[in-house]
Protein backbone atom coordinates (compact mmCIF):
# COMPACT_ATOMS: atom_id res chain seq x y z
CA UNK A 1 -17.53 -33.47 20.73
CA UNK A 2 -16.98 -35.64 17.69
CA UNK A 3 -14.00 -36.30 15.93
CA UNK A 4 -13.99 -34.58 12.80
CA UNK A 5 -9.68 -35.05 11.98
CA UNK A 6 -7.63 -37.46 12.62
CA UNK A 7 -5.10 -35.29 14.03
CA UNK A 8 -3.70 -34.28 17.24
CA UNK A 9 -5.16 -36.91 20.50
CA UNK A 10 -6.91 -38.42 17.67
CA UNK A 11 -3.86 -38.76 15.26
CA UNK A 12 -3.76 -42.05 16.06
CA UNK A 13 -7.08 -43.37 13.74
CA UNK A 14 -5.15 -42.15 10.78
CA UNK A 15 -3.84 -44.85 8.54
CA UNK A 16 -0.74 -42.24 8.89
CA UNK A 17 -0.09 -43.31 12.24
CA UNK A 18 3.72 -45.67 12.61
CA UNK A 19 2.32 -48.77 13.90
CA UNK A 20 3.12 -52.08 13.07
CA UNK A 21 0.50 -54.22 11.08
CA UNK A 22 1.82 -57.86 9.45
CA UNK A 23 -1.17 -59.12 7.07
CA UNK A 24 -0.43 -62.18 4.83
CA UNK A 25 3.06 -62.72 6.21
CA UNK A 26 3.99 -59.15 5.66
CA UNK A 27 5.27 -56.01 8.24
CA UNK A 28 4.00 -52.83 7.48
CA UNK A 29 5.07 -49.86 9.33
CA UNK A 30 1.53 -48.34 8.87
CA UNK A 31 -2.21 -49.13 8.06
CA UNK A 32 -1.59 -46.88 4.83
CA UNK A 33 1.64 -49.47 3.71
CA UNK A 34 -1.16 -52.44 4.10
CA UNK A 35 -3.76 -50.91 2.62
CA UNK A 36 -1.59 -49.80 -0.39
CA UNK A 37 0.32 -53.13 -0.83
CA UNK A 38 -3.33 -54.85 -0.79
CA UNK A 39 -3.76 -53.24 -4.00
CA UNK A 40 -1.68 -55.53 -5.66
CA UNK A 41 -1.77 -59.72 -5.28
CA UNK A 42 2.16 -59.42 -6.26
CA UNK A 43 4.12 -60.46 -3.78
CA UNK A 44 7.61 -58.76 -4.35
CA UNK A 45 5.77 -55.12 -4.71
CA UNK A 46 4.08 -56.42 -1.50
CA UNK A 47 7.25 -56.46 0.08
CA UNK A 48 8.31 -53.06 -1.89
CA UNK A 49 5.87 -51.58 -0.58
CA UNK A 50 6.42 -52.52 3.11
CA UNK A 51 10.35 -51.29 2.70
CA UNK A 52 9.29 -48.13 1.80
CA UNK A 53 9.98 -45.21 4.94
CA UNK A 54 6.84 -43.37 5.08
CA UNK A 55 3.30 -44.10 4.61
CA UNK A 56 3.39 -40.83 2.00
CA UNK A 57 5.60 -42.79 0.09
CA UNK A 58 3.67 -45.79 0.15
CA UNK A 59 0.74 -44.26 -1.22
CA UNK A 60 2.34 -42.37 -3.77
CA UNK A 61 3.55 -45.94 -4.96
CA UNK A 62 0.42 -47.76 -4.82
CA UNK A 63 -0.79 -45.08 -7.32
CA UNK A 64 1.41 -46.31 -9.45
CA UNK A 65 1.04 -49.85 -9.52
CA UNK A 66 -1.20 -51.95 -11.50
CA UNK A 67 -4.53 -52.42 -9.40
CA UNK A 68 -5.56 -56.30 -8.70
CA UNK A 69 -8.56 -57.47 -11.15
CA UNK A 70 -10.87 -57.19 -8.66
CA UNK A 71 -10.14 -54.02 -6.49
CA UNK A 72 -13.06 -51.57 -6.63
CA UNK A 73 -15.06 -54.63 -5.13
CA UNK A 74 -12.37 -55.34 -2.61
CA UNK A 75 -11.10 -52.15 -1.40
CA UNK A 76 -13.62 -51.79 1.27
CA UNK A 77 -12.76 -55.04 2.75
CA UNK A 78 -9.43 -54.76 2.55
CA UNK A 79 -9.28 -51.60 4.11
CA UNK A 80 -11.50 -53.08 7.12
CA UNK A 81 -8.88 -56.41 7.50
CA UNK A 82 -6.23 -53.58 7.43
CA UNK A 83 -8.10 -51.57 10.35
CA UNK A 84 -9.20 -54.32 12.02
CA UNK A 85 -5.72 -55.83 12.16
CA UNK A 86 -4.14 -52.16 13.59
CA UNK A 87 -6.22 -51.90 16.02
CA UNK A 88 -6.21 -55.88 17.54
CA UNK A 89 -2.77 -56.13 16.79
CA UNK A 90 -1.95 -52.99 18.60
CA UNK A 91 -3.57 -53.69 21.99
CA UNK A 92 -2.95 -49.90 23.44
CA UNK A 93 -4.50 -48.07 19.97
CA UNK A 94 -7.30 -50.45 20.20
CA UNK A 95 -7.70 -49.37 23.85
CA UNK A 96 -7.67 -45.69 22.49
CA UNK A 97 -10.21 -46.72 19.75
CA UNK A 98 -12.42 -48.22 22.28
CA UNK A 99 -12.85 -44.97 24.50
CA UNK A 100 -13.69 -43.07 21.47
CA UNK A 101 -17.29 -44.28 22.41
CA UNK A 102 -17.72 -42.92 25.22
CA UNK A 103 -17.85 -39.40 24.07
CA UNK A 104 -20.36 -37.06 23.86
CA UNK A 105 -20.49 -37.49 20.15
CA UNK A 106 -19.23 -40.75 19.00
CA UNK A 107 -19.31 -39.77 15.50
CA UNK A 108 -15.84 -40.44 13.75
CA UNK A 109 -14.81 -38.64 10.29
CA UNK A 110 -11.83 -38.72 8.48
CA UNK A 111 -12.15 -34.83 7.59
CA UNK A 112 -9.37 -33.87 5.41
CA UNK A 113 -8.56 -31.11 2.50
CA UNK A 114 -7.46 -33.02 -0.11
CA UNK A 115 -10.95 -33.74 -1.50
CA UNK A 116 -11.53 -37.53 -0.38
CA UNK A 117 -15.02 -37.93 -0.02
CA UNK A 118 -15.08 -41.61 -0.51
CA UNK A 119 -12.73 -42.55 2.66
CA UNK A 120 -13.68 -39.51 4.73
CA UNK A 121 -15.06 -35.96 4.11
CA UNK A 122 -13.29 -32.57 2.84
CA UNK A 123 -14.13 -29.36 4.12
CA UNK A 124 -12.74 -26.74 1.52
CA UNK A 125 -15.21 -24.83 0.28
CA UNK A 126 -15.96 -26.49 -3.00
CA UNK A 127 -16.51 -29.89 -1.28
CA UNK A 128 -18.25 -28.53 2.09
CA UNK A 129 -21.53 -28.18 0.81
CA UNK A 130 -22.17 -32.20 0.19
CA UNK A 131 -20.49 -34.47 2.80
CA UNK A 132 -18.26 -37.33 1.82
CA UNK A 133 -19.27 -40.82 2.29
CA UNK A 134 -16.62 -41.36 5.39
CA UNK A 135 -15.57 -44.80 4.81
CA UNK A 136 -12.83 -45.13 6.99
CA UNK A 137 -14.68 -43.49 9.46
CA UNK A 138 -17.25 -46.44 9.12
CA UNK A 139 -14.77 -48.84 8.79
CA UNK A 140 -12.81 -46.98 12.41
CA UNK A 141 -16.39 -47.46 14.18
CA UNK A 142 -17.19 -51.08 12.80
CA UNK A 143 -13.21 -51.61 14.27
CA UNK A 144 -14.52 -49.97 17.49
CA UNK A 145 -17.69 -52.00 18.22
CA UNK A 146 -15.31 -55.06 17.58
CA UNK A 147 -12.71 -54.38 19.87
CA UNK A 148 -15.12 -53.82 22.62
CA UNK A 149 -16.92 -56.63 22.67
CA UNK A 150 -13.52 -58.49 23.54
């Protein structure tokens, strides 16, 4: 079995999930409030952004903001600093993380419906026929290979 949503036993890889991540001095209440406040090299919408009370929220915000200079060439390794520091900062999700390996199928994909086929894959019909590039799901079993060799 592979995981094909981040939902349910595996809700836990989404960048959803309410765990605590603190990246340049900052708390976040999620990945997706670190990953969205990375967008920006502002400080005080840093700290906006980590106030907010859902990771929804957050990412509605960080659509709104003025993108860093440099972001389409950073966003991937933000996004694995923000994953990276969920997982090692969160000793029991890393543990979860971890076991993912150990099933049948390995695989990991961020399949969703809202047509992201950069981060993960979308299933409706219009997108189901070519399958997304599943970044985060690289990114999740990068994170994974990490935490095990520790």
């Amino acid at each position: 079995m592979a995981v094909d949503r981040f939902e349910g036993e595996f809700r836990f890889l989404s960048n959803f999930y309410p765990c605590s991540v603190t990246i340049g001095g900052i708390r976040y209440p999620s990945a997706e409030h670190a990953y969205q406040a990375s967008k920006t090299l502002e400080f005080a919408i840093r700290n906006r952004i980590a106030a907010l009370p859902s990771p929804g929220e957050a990412k509605r915000y960080g659509r709104r903001i003025e993108l860093r200079p440099d972001w389409e060439r950073a966003k991937k390794p933000v996004m694995l600093v923000v994953v990276l520091s969920k997982f090692t900062q969160n000793p029991l999700l890393g543990a979860q993380l971890a076991d993912t390996a150990d099933m049948e199928d390995p695989l990991l994909t961020e399949g969703n419906h809202w047509h992201d086929n950069y981060w993960g894959s979308c299933s409706c019909p219009r997108c189901a026929l070519q399958p997304g590039l599943n970044y985060l799901g690289r990114v999740l079993m990068a994170v994974r290979d990490a935490v095990r060799c520790d």
